[in-house]
Protein backbone atom coordinates (compact mmCIF):
# COMPACT_ATOMS: atom_id res chain seq x y z
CA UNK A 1 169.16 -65.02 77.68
CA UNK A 2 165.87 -63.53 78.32
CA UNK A 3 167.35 -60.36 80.29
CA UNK A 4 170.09 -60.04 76.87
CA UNK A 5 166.64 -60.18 74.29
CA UNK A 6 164.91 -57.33 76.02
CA UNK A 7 167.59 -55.18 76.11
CA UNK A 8 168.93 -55.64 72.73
CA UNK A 9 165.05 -54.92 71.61
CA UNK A 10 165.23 -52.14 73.20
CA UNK A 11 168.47 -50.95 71.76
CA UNK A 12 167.24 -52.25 68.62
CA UNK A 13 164.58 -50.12 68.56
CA UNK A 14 166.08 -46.37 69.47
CA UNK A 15 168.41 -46.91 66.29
CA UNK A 16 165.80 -47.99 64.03
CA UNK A 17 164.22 -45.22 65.29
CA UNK A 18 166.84 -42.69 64.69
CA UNK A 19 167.04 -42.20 68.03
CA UNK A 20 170.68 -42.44 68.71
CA UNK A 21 171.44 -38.56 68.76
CA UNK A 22 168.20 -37.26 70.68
CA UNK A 23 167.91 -40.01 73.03
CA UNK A 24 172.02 -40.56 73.42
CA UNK A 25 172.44 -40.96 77.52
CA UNK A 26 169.41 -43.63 76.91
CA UNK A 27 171.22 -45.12 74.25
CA UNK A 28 174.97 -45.35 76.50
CA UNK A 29 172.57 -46.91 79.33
CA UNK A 30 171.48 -49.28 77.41
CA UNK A 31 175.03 -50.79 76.09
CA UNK A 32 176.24 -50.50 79.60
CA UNK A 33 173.27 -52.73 80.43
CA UNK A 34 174.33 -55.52 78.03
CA UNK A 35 177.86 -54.35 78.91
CA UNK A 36 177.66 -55.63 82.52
CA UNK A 37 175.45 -59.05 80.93
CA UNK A 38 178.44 -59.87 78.62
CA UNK A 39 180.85 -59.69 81.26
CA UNK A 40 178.94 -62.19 83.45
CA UNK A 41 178.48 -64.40 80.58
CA UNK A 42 182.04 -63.94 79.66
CA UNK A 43 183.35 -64.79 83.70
CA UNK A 44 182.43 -68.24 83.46
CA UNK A 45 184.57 -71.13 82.25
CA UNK A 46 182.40 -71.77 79.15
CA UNK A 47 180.42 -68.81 77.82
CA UNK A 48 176.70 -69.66 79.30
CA UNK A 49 175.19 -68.08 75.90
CA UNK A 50 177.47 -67.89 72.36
CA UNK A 51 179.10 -64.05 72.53
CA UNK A 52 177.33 -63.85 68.75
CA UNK A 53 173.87 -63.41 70.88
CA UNK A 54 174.78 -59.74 72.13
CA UNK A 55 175.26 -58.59 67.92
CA UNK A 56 172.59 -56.01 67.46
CA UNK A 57 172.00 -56.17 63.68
CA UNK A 58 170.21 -53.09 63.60
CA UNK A 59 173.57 -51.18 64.06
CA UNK A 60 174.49 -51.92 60.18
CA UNK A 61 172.55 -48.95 58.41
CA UNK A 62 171.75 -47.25 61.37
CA UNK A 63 175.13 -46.00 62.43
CA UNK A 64 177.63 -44.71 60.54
CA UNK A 65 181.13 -46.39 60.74
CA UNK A 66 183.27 -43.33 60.12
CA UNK A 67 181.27 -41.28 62.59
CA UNK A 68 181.47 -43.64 64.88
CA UNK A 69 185.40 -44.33 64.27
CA UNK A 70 186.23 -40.44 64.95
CA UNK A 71 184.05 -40.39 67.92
CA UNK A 72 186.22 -43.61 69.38
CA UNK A 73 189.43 -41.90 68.17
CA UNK A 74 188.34 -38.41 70.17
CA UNK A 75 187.31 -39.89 73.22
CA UNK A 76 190.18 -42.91 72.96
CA UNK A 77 191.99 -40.97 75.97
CA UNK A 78 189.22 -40.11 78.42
CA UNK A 79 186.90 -42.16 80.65
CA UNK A 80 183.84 -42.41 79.67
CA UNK A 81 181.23 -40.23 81.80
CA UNK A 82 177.99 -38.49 81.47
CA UNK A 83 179.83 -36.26 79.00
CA UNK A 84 181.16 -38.78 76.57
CA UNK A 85 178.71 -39.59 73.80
CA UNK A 86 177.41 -43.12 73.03
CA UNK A 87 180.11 -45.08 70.76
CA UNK A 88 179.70 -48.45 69.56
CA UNK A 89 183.10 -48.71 69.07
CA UNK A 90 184.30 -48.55 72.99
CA UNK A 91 181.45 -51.92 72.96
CA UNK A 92 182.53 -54.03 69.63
CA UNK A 93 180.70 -56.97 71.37
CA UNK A 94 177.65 -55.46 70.44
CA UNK A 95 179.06 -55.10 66.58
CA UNK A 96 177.94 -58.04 64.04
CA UNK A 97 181.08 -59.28 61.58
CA UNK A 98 179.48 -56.98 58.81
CA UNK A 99 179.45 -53.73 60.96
CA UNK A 100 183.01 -54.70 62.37
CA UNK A 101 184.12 -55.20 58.52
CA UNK A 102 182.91 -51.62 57.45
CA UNK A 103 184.24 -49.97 60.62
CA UNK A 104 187.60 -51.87 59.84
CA UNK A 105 187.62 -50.80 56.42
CA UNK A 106 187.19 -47.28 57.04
CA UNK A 107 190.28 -47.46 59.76
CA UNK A 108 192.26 -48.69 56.90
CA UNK A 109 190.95 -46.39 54.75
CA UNK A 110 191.93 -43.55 56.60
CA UNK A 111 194.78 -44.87 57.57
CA UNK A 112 196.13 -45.53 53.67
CA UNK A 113 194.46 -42.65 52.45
CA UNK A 114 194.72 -39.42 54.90
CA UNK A 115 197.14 -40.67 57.44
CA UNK A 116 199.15 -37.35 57.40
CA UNK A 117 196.28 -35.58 58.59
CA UNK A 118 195.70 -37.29 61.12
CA UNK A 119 199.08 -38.37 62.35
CA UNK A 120 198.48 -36.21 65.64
CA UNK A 121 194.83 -37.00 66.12
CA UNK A 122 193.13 -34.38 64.40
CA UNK A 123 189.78 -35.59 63.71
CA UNK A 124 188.15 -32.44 63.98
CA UNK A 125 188.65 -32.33 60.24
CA UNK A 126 186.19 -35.10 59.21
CA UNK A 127 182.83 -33.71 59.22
CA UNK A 128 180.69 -36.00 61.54
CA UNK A 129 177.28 -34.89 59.32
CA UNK A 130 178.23 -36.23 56.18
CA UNK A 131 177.09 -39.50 55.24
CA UNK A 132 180.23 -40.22 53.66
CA UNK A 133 183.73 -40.33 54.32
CA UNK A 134 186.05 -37.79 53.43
CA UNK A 135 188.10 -37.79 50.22
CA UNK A 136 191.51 -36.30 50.36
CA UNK A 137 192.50 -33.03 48.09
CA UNK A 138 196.01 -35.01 46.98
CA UNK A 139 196.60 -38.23 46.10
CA UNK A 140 198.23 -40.48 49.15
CA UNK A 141 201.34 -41.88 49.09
CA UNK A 142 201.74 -45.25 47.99
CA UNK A 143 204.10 -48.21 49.11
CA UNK A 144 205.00 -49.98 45.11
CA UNK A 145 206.61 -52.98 44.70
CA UNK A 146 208.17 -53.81 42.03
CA UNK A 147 208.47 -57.51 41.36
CA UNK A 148 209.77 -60.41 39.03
CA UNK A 149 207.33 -62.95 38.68
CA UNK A 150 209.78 -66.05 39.05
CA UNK A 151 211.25 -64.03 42.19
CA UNK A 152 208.78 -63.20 44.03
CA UNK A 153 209.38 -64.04 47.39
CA UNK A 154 213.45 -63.13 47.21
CA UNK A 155 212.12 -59.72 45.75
CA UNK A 156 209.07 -59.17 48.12
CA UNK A 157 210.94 -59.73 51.02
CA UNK A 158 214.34 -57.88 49.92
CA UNK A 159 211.52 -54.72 49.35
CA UNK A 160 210.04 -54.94 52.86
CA UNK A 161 213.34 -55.05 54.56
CA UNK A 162 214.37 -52.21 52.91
CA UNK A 163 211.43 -50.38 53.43
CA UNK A 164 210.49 -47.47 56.24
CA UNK A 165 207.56 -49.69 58.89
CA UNK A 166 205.38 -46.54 58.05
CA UNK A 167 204.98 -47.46 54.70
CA UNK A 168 203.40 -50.64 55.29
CA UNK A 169 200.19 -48.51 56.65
CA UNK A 170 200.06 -46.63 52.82
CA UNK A 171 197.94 -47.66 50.06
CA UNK A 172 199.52 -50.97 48.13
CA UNK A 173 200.53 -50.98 44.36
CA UNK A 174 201.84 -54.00 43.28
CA UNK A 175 203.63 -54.11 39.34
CA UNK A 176 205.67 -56.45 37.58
CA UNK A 177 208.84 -56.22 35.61
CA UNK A 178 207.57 -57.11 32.12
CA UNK A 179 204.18 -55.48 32.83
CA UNK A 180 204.27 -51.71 34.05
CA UNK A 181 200.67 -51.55 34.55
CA UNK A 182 199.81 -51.23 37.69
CA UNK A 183 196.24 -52.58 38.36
CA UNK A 184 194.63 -53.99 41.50
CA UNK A 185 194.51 -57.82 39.39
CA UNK A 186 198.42 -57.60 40.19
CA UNK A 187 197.21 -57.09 44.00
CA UNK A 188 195.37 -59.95 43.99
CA UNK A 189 197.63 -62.34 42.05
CA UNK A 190 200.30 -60.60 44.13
CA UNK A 191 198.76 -61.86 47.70
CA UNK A 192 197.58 -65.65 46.10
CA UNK A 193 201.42 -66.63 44.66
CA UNK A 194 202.98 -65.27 47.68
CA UNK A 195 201.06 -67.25 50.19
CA UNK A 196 201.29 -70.13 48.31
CA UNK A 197 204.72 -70.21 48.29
CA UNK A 198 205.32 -69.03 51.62
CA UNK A 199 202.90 -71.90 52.60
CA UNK A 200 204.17 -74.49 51.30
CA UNK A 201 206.51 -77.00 52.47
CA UNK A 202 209.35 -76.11 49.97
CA UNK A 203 209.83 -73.01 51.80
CA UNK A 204 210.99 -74.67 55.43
CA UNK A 205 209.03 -71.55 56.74
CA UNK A 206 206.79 -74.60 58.91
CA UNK A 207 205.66 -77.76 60.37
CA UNK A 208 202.94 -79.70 59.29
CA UNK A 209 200.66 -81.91 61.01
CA UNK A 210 200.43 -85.87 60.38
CA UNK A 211 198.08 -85.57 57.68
CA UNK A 212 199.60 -82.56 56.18
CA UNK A 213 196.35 -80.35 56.41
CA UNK A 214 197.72 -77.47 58.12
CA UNK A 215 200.71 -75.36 59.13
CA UNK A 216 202.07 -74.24 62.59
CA UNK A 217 205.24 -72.27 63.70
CA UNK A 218 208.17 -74.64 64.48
CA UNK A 219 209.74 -74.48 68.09
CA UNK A 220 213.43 -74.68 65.81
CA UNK A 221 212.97 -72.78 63.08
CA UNK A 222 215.37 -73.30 60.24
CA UNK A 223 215.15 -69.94 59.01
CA UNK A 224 215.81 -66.65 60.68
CA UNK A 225 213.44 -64.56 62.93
CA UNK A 226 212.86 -61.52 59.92
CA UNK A 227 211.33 -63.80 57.60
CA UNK A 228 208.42 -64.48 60.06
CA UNK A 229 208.28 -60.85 60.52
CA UNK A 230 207.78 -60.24 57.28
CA UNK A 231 205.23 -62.87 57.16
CA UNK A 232 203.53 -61.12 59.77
CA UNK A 233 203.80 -57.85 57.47
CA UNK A 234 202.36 -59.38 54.67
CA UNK A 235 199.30 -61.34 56.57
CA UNK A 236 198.76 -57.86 57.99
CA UNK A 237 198.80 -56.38 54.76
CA UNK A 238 196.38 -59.03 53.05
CA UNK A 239 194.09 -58.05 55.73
CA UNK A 240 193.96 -54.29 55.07
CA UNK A 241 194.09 -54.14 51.82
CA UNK A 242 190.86 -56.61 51.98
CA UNK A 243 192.08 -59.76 50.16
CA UNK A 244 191.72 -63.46 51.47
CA UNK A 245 194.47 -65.21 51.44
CA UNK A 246 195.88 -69.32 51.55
CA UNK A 247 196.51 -69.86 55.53
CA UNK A 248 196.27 -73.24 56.08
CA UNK A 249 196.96 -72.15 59.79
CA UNK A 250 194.64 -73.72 62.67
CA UNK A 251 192.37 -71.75 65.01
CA UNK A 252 195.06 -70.86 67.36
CA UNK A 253 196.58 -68.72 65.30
CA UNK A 254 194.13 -65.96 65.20
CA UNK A 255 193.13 -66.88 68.68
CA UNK A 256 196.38 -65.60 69.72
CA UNK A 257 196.21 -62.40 67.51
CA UNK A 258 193.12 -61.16 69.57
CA UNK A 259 194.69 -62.47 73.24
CA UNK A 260 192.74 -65.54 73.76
CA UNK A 261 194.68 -68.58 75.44
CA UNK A 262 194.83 -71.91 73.30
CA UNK A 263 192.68 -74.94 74.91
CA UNK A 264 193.13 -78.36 74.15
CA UNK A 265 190.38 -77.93 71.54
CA UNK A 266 193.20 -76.34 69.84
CA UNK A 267 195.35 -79.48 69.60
CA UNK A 268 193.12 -81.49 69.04
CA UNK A 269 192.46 -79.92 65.61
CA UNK A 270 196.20 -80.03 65.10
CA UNK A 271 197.33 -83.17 66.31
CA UNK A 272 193.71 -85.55 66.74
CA UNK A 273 195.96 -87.89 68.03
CA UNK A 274 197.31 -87.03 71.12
CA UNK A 275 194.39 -84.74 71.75
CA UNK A 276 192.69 -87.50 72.11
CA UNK A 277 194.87 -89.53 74.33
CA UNK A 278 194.86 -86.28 76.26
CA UNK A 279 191.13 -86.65 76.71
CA UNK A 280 191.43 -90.38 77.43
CA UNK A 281 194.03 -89.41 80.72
CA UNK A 282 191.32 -87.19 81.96
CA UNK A 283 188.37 -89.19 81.91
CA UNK A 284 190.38 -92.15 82.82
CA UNK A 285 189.51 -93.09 86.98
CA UNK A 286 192.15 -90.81 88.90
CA UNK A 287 193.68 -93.80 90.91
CA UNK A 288 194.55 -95.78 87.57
CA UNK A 289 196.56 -92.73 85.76
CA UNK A 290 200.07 -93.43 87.80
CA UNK A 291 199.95 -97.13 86.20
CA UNK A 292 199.79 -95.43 82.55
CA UNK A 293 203.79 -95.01 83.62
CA UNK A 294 203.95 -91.58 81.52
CA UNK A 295 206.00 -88.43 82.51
CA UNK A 296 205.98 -85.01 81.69
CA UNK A 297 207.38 -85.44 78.45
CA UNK A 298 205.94 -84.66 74.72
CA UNK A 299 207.57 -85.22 71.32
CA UNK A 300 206.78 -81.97 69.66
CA UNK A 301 208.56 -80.55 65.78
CA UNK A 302 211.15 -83.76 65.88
CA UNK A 303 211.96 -83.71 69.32
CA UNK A 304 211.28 -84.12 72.95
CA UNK A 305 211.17 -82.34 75.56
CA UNK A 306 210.37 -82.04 79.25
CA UNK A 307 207.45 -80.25 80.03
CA UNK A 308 208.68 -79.49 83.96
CA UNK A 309 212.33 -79.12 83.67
CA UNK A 310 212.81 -78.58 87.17
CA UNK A 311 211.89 -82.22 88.03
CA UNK A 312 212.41 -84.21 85.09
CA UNK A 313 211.37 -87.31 84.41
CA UNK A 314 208.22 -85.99 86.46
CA UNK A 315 205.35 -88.47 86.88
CA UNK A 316 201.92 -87.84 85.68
CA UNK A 317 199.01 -88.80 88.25
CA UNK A 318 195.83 -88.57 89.52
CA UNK A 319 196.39 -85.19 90.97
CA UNK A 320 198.13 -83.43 88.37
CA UNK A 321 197.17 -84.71 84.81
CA UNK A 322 195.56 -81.36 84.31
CA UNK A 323 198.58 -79.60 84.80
CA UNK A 324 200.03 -82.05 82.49
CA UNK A 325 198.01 -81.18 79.52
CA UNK A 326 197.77 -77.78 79.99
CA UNK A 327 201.32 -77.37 79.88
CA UNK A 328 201.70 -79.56 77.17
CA UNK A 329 199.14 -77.16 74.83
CA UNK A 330 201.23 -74.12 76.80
CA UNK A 331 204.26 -75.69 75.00
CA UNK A 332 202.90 -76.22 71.70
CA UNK A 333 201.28 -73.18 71.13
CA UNK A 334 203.17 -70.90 73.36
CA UNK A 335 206.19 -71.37 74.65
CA UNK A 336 207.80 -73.25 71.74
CA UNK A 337 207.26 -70.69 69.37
CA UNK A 338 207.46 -67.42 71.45
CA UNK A 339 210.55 -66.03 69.41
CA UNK A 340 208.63 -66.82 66.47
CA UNK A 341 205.34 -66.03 66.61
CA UNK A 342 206.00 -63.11 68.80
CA UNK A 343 208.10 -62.16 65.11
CA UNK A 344 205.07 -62.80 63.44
CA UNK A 345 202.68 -60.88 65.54
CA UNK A 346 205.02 -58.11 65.50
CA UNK A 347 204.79 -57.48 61.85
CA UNK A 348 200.90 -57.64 61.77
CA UNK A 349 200.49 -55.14 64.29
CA UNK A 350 203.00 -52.97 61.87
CA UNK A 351 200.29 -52.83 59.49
CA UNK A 352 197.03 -53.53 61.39
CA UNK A 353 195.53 -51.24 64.33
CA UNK A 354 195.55 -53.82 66.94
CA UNK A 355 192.77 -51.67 68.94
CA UNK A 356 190.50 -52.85 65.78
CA UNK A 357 191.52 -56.29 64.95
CA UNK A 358 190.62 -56.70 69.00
CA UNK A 359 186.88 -56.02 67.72
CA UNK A 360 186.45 -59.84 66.13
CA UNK A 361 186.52 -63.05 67.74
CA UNK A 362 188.89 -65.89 66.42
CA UNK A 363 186.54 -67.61 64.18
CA UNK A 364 185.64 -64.27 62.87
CA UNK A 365 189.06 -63.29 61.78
CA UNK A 366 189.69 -66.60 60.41
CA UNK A 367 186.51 -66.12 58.06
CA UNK A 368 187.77 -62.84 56.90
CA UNK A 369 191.26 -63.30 56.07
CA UNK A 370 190.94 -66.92 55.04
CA UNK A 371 187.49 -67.25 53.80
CA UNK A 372 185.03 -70.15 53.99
CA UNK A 373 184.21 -73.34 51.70
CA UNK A 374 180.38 -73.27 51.87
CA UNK A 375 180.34 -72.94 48.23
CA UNK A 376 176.08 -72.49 47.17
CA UNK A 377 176.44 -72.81 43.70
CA UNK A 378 172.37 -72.27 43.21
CA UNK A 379 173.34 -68.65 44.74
CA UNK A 380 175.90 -68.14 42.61
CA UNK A 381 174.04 -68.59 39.41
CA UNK A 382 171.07 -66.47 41.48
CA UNK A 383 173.12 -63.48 41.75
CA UNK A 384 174.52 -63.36 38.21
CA UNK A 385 173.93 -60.46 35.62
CA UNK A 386 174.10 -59.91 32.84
CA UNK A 387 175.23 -56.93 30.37
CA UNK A 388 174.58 -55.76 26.66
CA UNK A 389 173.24 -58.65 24.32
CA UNK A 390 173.48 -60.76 27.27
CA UNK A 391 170.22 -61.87 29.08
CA UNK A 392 169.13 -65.44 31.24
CA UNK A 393 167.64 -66.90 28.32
CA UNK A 394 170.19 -65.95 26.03
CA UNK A 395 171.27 -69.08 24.33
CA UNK A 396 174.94 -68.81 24.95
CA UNK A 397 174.21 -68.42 28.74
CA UNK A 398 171.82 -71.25 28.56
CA UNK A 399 174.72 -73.22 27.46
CA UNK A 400 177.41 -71.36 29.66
CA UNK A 401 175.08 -72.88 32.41
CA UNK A 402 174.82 -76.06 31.28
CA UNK A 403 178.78 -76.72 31.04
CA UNK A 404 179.52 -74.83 34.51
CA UNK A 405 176.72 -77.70 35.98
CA UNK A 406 178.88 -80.45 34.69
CA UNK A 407 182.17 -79.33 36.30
CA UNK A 408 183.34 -81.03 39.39
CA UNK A 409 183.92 -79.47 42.47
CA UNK A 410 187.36 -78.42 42.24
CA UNK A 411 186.84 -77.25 38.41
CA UNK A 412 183.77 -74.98 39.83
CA UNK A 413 186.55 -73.82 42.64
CA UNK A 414 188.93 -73.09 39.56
CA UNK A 415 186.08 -70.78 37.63
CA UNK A 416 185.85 -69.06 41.07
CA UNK A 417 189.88 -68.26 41.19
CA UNK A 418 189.83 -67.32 37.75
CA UNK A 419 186.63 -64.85 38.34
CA UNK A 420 187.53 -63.41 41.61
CA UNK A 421 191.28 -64.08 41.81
CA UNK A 422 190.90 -66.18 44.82
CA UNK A 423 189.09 -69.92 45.22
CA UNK A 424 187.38 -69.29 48.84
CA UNK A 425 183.77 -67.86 49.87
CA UNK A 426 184.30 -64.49 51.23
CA UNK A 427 182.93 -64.31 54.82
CA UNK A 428 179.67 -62.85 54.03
CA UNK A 429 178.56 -65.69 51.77
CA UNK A 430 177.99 -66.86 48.16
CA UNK A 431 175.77 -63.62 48.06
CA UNK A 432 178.41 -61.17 48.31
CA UNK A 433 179.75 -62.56 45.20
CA UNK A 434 177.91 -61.15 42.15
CA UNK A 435 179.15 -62.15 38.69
CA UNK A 436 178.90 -60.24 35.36
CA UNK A 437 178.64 -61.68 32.19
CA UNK A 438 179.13 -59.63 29.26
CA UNK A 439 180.03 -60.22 25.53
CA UNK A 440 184.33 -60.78 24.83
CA UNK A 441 184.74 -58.20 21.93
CA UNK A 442 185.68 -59.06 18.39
CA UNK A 443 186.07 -62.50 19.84
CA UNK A 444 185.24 -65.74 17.64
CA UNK A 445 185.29 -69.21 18.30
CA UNK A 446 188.89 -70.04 19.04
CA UNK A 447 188.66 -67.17 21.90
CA UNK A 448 188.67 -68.07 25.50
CA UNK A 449 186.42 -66.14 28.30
CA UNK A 450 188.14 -63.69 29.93
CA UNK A 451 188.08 -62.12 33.07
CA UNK A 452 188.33 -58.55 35.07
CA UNK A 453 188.98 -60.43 38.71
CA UNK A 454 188.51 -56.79 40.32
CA UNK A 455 184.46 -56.58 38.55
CA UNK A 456 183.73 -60.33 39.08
CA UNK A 457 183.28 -59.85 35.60
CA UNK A 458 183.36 -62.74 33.30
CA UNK A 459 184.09 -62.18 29.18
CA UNK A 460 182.15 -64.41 27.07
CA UNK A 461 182.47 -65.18 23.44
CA UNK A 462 179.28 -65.99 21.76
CA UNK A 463 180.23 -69.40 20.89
CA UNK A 464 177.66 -70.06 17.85
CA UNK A 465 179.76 -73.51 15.78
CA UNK A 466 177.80 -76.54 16.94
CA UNK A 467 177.74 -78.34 18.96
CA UNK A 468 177.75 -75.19 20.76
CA UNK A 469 177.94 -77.23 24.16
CA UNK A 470 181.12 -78.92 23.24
CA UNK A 471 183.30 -75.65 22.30
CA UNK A 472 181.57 -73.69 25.14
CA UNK A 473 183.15 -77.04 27.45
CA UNK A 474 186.47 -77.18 25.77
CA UNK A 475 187.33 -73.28 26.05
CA UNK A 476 185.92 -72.59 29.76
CA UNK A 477 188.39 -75.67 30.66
CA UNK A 478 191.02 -74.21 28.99
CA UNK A 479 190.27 -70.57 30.36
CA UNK A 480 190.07 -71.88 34.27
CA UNK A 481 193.44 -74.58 33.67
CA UNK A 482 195.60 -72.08 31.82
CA UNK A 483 197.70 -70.19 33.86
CA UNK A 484 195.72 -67.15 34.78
CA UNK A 485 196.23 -63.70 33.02
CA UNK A 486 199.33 -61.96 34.48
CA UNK A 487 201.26 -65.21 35.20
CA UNK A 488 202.01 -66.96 31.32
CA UNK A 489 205.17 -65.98 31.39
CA UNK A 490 207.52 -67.50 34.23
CA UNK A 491 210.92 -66.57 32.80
CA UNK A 492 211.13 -62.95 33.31
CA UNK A 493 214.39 -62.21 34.63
């Protein structure tokens, strides 16, 4: 730990410094330093310090994620040498979850916006002094779908099929039959139906563990392969197109995005149960096990099935219980759903750069595409503002305040959906959510708030009848209950 500190303070330092381009070899020796530390702390069979102890926070603001991400994309095909300049990108263990964010972004960014330029790796043409990324002449092509509400999944998934793999990479416009706008609201309404119906049990897409908590691939799958390629496609796309999504998926599943094995630590957040008795067979004294009378068989998705089928009916013993439960979480999160998954994985990877998604650990990409629930309320209210006639003290805030205090949790988790067009944290925190409140126009009392989901801005009316309190109450309720804004009407044909 001590040797990792010193190093990273020294790194630290040069780019604080803005020392990264006069003091560059010094700068590459010092990542290959804490290069060669990772690795060792990486070799053993449980990481001697977290991996989140080698983010140098200093990178964010000091190194610019485009400039960076053509450096990477130059060099991609050569070894690195006294030549090569220092890229942080070749070392994303040294990148905190922010810094990986912006240097994702501004893959996708590139990729949706001037792909055609650089479809045969000419990044000469983005100029590496500019602090800012470079904006296209012409508008990019787009990938539009064109949707009926109360069809959404038959008409998503008819519109992927049908669609050329390179047009998953473009930018996304989603619009809907009886609406032809085309706003980014219908992107975000677009990715929260979808996944809720794809999610949930109606759609035979998945199993379910005993308490019905969370999802996993089934090792028979009622439904053909395409359909979890498509799933795939549209997780991918969630993920590019920076919108959190409802994947009541364990751990493993992004685990095995980035190429790291399951663990029993894996089943046992799917199945407690027979993690546990798992645990209980390997603590339990090595001569005793063979009287437990159990084989290498597991009941696993409705059915059972012999975990060595060249000697079934195999004992478990002393010897070889390990071999037992590793194959058992081989089977369960491997081998029983390698058609699948491997379906699933496929159509990510048509949409994300799997070189990048490689940057984030498991837990990592789990925040970001899923979010978090450490809802901080206290922040929330915090990082409000306010616009026009609108102030803190105002008294329709003071008693917009009031009401959103009395709201249960779930109700607060409603206001969120209906602000943001999504009910989870992002990864970054309550801070990174920062709510406007402004005046609803020509509104009067019978007028509910309104949102823009893509501001986080909220639309008050200036409730004045008393008890002010009680109408303020009965409208927000209303507002957050009501089916939200572009999804009243569920019998467009």
């Amino acid at each position: 730990m001590k040797h990792i500190l010193t190093f990273k303070m020294a790194l630290a330092f040069m780019l604080k410094n803005s020392l990264l381009e006069t003091h560059n070899p010094g700068v590459k020796y010092l990542m290959n330093v804490l290069k060669l530390l990772y690795k060792a702390n990486k070799a053993g069979k449980q990481h001697k310090v977290p991996l989140s102890t080698f983010y140098v926070e200093e990178i964010k603001g000091n190194v610019q994620p485009f400039h960076d991400v053509a450096l990477w994309m130059q060099f991609m095909n050569t070894e690195e040498d006294v030549n090569t300049p220092a890229i942080f990108c070749r070392n994303p263990f040294l990148l905190p979850l922010d810094s990986k964010m912006a240097i994702f972004y501004f893959h996708s960014f590139v990729m949706k916006k001037v792909h055609g330029m650089f479809e045969h790796g000419d990044w000469s043409l983005i100029d590496e002094s500019s602090p800012e990324p470079p904006t296209p002449g012409a508008a990019a092509p787009v990938f539009q779908l064109t949707l009926r509400r109360n069809h959404l999944v038959e008409d998503t998934f008819r519109q992927l099929t049908s669609a050329d793999h390179c047009a998953f990479k473009r930018e996304l416009l989603v619009q809907f039959k009886d609406d032809r706008k085309v706003m980014d609201v219908n992107k975000r309404d677009f990715f929260l139906h979808m996944f809720d119906e794809l999610t949930a049990a109606e759609s035979e897409m998945f199993m379910y563990n005993e308490s019905e908590t969370l999802a996993w691939f089934p090792p028979r799958p009622k439904l053909e392969q395409k359909r979890y390629f498509l799933f795939g496609v549209l997780c991918g796309m969630a993920l590019y197109h920076h919108n959190m999504v409802h994947l009541p998926f364990p751990l493993v599943l992004f685990k095995k995005l980035v190429s790291v094995q399951p663990s029993i630590d894996d089943l046992k957040e799917f199945d407690p149960v027979v993690a546990e008795s798992c645990r209980f067979m390997l603590d339990y004294p090595p001569d005793k096990v063979r009287e437990m009378d159990i084989n290498f068989t597991v009941s696993w998705g409705g059915e059972k099935v012999e975990l060595d089928p060249k000697e079934p009916g195999k004992l478990v013993t002393g010897s070889n219980r390990k071999e037992y439960v590793d194959a058992l979480v081989n089977y369960a999160f491997n081998t029983s759903v390698e058609g699948v998954f491997g379906a699933f994985r496929t159509g990510f990877f048509k949409v994300c750069d799997r070189d990048v998604v490689d940057f984030f650990q498991p837990e990592e990409l789990q925040a970001v595409m899923v979010g978090q629930e450490d809802y901080d309320w206290q922040v929330f209210k915090q990082n409000t503002v306010y616009d026009g006639e609108y102030h803190a003290g105002h008294q329709n805030i003071i008693t917009f305040w009031a009401v959103f205090e009395k709201l249960t949790a779930e109700e607060k988790k409603k206001f969120l959906l209906f602000l943001t067009g999504c009910d989870r944290v992002p990864f970054l925190g309550m801070e990174s959510i920062k709510m406007r409140v402004a005046i609803l126009p020509n509104a009067s009392e019978i007028h509910l708030p309104e949102s823009l989901t893509c501001h986080y801005l909220l639309l008050l009316p200036n409730y004045q009848r008393y008890p002010m309190e009680r109408t303020m109450q009965a409208r927000l309720h209303q507002a957050i209950n009501h089916n939200r804004g572009f999804w009243k009407n569920e019998n467009t044909d």
